[in-house]
N, C-alpha and C. Protein backbone atom coordinates (compact mmCIF):
# COMPACT_ATOMS: atom_id res chain seq x y z
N UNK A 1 0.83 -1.20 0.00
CA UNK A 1 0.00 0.00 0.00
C UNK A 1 0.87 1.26 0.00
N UNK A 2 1.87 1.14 0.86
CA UNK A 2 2.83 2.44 0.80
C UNK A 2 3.36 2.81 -0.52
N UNK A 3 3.83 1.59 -1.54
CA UNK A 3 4.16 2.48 -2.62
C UNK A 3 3.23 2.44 -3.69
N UNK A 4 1.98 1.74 -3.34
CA UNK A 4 1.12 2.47 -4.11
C UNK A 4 0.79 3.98 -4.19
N UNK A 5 0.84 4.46 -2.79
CA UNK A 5 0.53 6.11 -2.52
C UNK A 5 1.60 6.92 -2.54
N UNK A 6 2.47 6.08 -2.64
CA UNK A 6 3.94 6.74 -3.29
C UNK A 6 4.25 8.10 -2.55
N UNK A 7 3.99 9.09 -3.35
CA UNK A 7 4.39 10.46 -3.03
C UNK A 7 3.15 11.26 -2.45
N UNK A 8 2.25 10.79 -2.21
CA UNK A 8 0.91 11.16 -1.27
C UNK A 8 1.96 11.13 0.01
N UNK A 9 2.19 10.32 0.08
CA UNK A 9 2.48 10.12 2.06
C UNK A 9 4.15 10.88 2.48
N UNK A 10 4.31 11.36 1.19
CA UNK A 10 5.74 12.42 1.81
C UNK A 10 5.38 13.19 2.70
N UNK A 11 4.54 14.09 2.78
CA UNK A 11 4.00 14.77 3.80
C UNK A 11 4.30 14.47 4.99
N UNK A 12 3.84 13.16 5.50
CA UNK A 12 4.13 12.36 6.67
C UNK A 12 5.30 11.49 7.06
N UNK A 13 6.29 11.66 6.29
CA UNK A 13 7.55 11.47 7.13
C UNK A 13 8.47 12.29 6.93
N UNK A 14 9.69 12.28 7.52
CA UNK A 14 10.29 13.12 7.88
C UNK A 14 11.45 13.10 6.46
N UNK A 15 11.85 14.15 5.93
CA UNK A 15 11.65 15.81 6.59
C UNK A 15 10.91 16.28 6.64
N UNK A 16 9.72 16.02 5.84
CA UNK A 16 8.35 17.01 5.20
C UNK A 16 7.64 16.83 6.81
N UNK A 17 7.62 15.62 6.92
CA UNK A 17 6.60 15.93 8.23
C UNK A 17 7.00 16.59 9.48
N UNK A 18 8.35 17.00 9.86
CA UNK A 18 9.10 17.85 10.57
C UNK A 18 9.20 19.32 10.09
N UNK A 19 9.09 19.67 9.13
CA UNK A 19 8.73 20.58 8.47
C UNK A 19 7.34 21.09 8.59
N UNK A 20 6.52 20.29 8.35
CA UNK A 20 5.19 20.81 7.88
C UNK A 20 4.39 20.43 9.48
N UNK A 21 4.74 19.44 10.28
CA UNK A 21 4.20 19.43 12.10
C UNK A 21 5.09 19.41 12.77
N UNK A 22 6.09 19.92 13.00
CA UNK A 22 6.82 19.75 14.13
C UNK A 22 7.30 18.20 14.76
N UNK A 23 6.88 16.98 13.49
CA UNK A 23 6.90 15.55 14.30
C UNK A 23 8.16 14.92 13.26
N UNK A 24 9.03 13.82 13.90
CA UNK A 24 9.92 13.35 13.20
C UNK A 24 9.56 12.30 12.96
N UNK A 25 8.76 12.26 11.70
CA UNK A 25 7.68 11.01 11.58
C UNK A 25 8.85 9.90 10.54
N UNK A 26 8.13 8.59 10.55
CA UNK A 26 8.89 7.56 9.81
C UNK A 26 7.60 6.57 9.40
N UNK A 27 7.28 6.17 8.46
CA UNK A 27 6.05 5.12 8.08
C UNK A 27 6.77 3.86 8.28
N UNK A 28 5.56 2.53 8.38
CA UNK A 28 5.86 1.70 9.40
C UNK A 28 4.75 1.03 8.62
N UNK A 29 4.86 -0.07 7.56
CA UNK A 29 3.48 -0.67 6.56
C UNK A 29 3.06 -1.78 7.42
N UNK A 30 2.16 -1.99 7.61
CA UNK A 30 1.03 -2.79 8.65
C UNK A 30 0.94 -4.29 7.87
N UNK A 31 1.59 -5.58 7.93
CA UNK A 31 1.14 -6.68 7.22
C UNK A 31 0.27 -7.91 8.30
N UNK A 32 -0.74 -7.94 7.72
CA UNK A 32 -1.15 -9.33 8.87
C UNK A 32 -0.46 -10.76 9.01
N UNK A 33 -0.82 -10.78 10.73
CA UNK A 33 0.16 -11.98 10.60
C UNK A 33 -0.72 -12.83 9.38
N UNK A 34 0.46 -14.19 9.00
CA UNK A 34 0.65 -14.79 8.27
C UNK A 34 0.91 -14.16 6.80
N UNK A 35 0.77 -13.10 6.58
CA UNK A 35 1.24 -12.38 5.09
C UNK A 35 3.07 -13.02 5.16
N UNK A 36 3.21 -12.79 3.97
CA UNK A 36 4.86 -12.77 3.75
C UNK A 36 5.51 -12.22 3.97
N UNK A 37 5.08 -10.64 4.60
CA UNK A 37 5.98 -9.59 4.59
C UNK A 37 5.60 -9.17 5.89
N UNK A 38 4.95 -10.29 6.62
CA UNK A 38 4.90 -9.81 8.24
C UNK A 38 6.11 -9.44 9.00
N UNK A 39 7.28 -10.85 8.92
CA UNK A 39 8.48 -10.65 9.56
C UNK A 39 8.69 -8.97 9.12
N UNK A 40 8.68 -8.23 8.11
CA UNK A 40 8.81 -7.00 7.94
C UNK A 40 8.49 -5.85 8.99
N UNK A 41 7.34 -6.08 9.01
CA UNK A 41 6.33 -5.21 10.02
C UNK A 41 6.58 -5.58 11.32
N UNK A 42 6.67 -6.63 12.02
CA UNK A 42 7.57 -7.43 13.09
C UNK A 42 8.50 -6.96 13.62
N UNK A 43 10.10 -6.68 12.44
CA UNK A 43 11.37 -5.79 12.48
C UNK A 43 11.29 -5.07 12.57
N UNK A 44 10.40 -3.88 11.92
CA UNK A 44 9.86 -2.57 12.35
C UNK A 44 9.78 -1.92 13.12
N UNK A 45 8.62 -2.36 13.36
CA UNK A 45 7.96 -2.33 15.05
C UNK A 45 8.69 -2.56 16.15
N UNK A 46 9.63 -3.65 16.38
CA UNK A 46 10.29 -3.96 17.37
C UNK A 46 11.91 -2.79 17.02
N UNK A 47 12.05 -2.56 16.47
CA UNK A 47 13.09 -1.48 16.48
C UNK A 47 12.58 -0.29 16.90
N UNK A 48 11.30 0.50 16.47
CA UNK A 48 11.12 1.15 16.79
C UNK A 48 10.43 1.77 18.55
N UNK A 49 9.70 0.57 18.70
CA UNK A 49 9.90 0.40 19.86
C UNK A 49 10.50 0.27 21.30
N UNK A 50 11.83 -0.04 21.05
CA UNK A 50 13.11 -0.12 21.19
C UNK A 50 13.70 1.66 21.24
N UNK A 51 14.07 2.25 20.12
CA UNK A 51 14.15 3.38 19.80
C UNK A 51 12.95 4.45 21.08
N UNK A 52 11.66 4.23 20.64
CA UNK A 52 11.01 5.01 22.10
C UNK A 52 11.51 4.89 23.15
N UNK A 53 12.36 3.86 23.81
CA UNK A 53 12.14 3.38 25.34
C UNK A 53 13.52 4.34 25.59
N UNK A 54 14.43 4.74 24.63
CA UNK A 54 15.35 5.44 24.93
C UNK A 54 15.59 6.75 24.87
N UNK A 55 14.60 7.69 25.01
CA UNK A 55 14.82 9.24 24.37
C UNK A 55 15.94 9.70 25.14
N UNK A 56 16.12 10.96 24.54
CA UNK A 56 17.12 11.36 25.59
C UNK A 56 16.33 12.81 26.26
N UNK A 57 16.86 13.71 26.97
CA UNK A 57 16.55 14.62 27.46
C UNK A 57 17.00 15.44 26.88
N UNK A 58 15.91 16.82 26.43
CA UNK A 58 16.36 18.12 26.10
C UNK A 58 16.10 19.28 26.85
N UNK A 59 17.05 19.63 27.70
CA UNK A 59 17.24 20.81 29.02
C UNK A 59 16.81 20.30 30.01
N UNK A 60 16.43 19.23 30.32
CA UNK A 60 15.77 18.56 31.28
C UNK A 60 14.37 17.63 30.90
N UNK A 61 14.03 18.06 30.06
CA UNK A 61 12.65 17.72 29.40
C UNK A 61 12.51 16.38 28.38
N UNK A 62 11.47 15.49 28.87
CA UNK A 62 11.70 14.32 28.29
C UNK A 62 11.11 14.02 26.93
N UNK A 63 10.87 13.76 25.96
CA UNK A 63 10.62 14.65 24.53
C UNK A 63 9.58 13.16 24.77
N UNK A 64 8.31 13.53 24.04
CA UNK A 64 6.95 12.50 24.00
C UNK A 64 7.42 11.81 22.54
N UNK A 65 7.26 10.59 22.40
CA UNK A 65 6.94 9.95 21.43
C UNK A 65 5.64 9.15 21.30
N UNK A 66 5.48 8.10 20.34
CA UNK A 66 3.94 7.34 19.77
C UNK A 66 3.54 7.08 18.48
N UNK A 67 2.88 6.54 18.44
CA UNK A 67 2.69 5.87 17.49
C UNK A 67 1.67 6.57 16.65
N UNK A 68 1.32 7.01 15.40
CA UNK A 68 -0.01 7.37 14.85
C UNK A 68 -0.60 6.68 14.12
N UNK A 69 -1.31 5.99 13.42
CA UNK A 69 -1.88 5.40 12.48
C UNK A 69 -3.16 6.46 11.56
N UNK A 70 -2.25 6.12 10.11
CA UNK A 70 -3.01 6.45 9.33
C UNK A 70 -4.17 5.61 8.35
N UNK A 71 -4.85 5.87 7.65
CA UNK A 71 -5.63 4.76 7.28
C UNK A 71 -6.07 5.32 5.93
N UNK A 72 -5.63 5.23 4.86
CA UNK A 72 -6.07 5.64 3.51
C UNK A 72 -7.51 4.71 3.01
């Protein structure tokens, strides 16, 4: 689905989406289990997940992360 919408969804990751909301967005394609390209979405997810649990602090301040889901 992601590269069907190709250049629709620039908007929403980053740079454009740091640019255009203030968010350092990254897309993340949704496969159900048993698809072929689950392990994909699996690796993903678990990296990024991973990646949240560690922010760092800016001036003291702990910077929010999360998840959004879009749905074309």
């Amino acid at each position: 689905m992601v590269d069907k919408l190709g250049s629709k969804l620039d908007d929403f990751k980053y740079p454009n989406s740091e640019i255009l909301y203030g968010v350092d967005a990254y897309i993340i394609e949704v496969y159900p289990q048993g698809h072929k390209h689950n392990i994909r979405f699996l690796s993903d997810k678990a990296y990024w997940l991973d990646r949240f649990t560690k922010t760092r602090r800016i001036r003291g301040n702990k910077l929010s992360k999360g998840f959004l889901e879009i749905n074309f």
